[in-house]
C-alpha atoms as a PDB file:
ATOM      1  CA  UNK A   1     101.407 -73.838  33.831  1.00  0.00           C
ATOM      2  CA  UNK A   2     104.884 -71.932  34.431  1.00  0.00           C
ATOM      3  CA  UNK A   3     105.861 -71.239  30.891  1.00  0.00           C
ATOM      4  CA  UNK A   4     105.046 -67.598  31.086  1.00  0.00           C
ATOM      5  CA  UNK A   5     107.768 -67.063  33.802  1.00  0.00           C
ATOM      6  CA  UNK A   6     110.117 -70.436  33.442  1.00  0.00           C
ATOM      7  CA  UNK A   7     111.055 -72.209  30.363  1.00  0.00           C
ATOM      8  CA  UNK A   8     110.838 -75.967  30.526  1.00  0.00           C
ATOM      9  CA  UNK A   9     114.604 -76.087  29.178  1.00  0.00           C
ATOM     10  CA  UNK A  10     115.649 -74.035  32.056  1.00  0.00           C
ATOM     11  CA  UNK A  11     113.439 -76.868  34.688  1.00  0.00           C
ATOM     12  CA  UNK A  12     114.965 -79.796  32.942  1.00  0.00           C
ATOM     13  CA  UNK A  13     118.547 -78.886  33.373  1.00  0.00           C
ATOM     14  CA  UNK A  14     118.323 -77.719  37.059  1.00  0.00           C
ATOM     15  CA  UNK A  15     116.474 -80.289  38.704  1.00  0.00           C
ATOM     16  CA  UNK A  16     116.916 -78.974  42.030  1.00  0.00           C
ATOM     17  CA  UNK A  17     112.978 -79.657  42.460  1.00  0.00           C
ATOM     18  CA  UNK A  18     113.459 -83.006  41.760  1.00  0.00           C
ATOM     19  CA  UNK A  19     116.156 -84.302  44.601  1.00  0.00           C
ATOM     20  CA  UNK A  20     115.540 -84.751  47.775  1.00  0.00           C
ATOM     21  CA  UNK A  21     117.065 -85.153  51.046  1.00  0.00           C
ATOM     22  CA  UNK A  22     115.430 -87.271  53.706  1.00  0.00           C
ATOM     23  CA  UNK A  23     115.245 -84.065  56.269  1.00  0.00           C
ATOM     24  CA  UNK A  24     113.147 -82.437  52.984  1.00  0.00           C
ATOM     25  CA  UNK A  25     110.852 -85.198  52.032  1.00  0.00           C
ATOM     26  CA  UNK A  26     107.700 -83.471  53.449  1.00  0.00           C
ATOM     27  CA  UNK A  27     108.627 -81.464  49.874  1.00  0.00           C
ATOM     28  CA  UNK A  28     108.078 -84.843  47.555  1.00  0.00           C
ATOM     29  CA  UNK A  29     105.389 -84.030  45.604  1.00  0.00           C
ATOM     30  CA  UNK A  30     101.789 -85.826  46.020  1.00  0.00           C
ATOM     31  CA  UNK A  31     100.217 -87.464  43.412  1.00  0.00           C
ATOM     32  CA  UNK A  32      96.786 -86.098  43.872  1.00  0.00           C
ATOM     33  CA  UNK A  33      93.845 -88.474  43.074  1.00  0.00           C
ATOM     34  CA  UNK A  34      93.342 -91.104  40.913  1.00  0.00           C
ATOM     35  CA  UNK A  35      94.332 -89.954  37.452  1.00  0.00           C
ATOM     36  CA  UNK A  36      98.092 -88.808  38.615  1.00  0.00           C
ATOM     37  CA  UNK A  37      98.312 -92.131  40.478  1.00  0.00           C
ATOM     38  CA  UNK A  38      97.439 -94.157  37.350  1.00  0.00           C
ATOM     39  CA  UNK A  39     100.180 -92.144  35.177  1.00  0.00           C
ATOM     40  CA  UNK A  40     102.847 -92.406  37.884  1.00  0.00           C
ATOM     41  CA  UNK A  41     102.280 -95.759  38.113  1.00  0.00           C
ATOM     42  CA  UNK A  42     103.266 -96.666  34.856  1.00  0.00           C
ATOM     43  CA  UNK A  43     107.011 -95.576  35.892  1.00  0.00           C
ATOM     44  CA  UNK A  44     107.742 -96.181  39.729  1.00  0.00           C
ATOM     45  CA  UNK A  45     105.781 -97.988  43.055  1.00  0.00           C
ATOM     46  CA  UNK A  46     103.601 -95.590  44.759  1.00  0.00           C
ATOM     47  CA  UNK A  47     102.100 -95.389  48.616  1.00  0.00           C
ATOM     48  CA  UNK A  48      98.702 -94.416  49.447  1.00  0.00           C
ATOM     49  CA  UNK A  49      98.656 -91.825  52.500  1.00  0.00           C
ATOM     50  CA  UNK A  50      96.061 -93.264  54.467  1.00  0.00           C
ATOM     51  CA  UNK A  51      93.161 -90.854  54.817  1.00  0.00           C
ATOM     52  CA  UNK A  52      93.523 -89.481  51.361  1.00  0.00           C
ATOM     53  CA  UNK A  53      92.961 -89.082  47.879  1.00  0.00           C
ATOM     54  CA  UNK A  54      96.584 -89.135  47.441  1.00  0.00           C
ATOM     55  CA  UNK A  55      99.955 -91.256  47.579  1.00  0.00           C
ATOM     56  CA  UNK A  56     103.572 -90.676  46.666  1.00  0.00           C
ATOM     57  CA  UNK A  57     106.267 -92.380  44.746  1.00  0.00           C
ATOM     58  CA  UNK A  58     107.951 -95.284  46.859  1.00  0.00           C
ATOM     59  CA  UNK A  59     111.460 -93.662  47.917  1.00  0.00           C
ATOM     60  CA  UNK A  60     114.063 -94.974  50.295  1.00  0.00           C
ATOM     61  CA  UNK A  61     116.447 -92.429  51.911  1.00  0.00           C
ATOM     62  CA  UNK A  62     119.785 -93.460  53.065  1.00  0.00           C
ATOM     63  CA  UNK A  63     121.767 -90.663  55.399  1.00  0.00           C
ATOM     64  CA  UNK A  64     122.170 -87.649  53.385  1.00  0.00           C
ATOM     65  CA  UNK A  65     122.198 -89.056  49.952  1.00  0.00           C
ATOM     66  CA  UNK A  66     120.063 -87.207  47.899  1.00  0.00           C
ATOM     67  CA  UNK A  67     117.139 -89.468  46.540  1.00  0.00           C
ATOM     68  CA  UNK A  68     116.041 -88.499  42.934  1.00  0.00           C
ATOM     69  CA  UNK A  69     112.333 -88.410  42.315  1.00  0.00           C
ATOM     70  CA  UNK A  70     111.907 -91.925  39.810  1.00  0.00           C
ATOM     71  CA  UNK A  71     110.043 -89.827  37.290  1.00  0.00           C
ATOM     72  CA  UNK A  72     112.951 -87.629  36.586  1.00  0.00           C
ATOM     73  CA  UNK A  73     114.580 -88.496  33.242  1.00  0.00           C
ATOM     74  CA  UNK A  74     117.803 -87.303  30.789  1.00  0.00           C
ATOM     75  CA  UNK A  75     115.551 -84.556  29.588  1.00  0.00           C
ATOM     76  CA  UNK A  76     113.260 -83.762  32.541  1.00  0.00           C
ATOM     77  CA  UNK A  77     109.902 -84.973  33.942  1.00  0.00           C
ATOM     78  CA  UNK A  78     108.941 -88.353  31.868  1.00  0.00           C
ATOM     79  CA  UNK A  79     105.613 -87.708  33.002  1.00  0.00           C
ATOM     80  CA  UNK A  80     105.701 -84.458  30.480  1.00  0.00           C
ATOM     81  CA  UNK A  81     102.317 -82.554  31.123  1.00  0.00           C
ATOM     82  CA  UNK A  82     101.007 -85.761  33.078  1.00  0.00           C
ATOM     83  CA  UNK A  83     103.457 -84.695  36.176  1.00  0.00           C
ATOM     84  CA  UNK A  84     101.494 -84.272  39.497  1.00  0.00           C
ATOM     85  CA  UNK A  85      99.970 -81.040  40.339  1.00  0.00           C
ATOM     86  CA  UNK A  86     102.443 -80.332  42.997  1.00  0.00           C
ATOM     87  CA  UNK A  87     105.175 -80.367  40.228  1.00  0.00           C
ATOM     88  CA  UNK A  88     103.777 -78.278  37.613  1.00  0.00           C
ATOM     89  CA  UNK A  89     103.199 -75.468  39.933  1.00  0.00           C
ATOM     90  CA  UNK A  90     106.732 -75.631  41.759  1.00  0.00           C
ATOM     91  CA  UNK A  91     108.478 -73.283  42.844  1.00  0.00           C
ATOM     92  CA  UNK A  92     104.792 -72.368  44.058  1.00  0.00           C
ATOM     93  CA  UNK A  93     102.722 -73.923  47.486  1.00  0.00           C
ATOM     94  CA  UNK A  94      99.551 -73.583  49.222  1.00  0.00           C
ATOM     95  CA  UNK A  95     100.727 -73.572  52.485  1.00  0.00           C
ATOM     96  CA  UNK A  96      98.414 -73.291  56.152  1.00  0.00           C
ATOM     97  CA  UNK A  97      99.255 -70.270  57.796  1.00  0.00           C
ATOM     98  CA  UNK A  98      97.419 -70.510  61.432  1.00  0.00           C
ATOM     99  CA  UNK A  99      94.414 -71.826  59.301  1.00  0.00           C
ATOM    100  CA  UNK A 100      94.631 -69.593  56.544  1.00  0.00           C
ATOM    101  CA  UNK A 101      95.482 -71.140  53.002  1.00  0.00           C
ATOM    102  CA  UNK A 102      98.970 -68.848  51.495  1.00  0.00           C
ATOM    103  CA  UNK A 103     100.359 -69.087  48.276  1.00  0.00           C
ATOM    104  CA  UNK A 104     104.524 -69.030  49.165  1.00  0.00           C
ATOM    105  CA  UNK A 105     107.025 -69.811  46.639  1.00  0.00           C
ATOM    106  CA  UNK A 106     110.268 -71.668  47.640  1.00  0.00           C
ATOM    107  CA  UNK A 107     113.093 -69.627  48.198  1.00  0.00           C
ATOM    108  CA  UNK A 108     115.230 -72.271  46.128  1.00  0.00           C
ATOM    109  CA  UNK A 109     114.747 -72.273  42.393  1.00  0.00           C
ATOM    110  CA  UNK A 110     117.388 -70.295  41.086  1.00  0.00           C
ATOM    111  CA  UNK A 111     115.837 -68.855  38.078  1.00  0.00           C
ATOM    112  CA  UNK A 112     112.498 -67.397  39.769  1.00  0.00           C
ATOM    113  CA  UNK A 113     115.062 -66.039  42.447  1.00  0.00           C
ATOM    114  CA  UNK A 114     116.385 -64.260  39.450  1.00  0.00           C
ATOM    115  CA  UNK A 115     112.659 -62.923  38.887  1.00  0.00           C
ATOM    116  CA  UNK A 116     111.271 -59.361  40.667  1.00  0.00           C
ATOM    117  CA  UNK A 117     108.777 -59.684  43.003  1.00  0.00           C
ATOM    118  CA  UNK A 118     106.483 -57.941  40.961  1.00  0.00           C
ATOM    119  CA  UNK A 119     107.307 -60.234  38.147  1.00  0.00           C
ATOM    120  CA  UNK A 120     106.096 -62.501  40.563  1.00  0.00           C
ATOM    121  CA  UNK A 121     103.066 -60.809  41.878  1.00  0.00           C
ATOM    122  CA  UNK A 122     101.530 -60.268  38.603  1.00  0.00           C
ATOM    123  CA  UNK A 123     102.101 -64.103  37.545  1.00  0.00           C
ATOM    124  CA  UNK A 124     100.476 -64.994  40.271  1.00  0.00           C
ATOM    125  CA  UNK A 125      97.167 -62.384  40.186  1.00  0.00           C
ATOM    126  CA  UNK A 126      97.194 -63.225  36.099  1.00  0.00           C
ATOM    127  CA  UNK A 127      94.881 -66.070  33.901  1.00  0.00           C
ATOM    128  CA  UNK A 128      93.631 -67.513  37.217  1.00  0.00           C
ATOM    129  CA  UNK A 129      96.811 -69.023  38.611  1.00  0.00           C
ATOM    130  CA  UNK A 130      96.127 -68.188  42.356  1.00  0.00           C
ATOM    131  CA  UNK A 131      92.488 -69.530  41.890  1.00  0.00           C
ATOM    132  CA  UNK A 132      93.571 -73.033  40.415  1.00  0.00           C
ATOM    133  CA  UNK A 133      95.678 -73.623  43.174  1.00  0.00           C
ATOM    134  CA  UNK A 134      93.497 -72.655  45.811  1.00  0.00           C
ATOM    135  CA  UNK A 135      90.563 -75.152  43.977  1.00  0.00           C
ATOM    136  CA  UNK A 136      93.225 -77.924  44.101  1.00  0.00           C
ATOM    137  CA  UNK A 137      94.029 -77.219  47.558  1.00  0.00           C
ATOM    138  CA  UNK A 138      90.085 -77.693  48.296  1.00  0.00           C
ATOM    139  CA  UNK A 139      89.840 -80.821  46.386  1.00  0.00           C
ATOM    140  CA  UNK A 140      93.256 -81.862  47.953  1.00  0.00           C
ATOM    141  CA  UNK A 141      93.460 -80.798  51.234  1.00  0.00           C
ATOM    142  CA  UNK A 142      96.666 -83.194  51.770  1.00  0.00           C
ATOM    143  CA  UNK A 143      98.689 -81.049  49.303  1.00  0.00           C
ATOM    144  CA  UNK A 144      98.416 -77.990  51.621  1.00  0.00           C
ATOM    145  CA  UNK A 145     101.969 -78.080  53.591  1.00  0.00           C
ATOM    146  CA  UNK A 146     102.980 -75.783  56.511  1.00  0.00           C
ATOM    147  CA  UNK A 147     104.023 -72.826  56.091  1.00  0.00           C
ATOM    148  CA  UNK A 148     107.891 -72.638  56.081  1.00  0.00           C
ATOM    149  CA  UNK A 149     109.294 -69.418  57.913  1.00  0.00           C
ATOM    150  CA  UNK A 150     111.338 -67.566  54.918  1.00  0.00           C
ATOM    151  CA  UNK A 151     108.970 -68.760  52.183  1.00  0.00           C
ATOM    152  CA  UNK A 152     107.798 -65.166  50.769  1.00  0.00           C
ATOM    153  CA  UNK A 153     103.668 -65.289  50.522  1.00  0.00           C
ATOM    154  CA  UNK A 154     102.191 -63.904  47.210  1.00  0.00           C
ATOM    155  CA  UNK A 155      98.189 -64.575  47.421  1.00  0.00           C
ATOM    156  CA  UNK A 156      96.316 -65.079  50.614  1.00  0.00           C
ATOM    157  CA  UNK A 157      92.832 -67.232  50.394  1.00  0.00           C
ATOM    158  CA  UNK A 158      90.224 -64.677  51.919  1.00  0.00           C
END
């Protein structure tokens, strides 16, 4: 879905998106309905969040060791294009905003950082992007997270 504005050489050699400290883990991506369940499944355990159409890979945290998402692989994502929702969109979020759905983007990938906000902007407004995530979001409700002071917003949901 990013491949206008990331390359998915560039994603599999970071990784930063796929570590996780235990003070960060409201970050771990959801696996959002049945389908991504099924698919993540076939790799690691996953737990339902009660409530939901959703659960999320089984991951024990121990102090500040960072905990590595079980999907991540040598070359990236071994889910490919089956990775959760959540992942294919990062460094982008649907965030709540005092009841108003926001489209932020993390202030931590390093090569969108290296991207202009207008870059940004456009991506964003172009093919639909905004629209998709704001339909997930809908269908998903669990997948919309807080918004996080310092995370810059690029689409508001009118």
């Amino acid at each position: 879905m990013l491949r206008k504005i990331l390359k998915p050489e560039q994603c599999a050699k970071c990784r930063i998106c796929c570590g996780f400290l235990e003070s960060d883990c409201w970050e771990i991506p959801l696996l959002a309905g049945e389908e991504e369940r099924r698919c993540a499944e076939r790799l690691a355990p996953t737990e339902k969040l009660p409530g939901t159409k959703s659960c999320v890979f089984r991951m024990e945290f121990h102090g500040e060791e960072v905990v590595y998402c079980p999907a991540l692989g040598e070359n990236g994502c071994r889910l490919g294009d089956e990775r959760p929702f959540d992942c294919r969109i990062w460094p982008f979020r649907v965030n709540d905003l005092n009841g108003t759905r926001v489209i932020t983007l993390s202030p931590v990938c390093p090569e969108v950082k290296k991207l202009s906000l207008e870059t940004l902007l456009e991506f964003v407004d172009s093919n639909g992007f905004a629209e998709k995530l704001f339909q997930h979001a809908e269908s998903y409700p669990e997948t919309v997270k807080p918004y996080v002071s310092g995370y810059p917003i690029l689409a508001v949901k009118l």
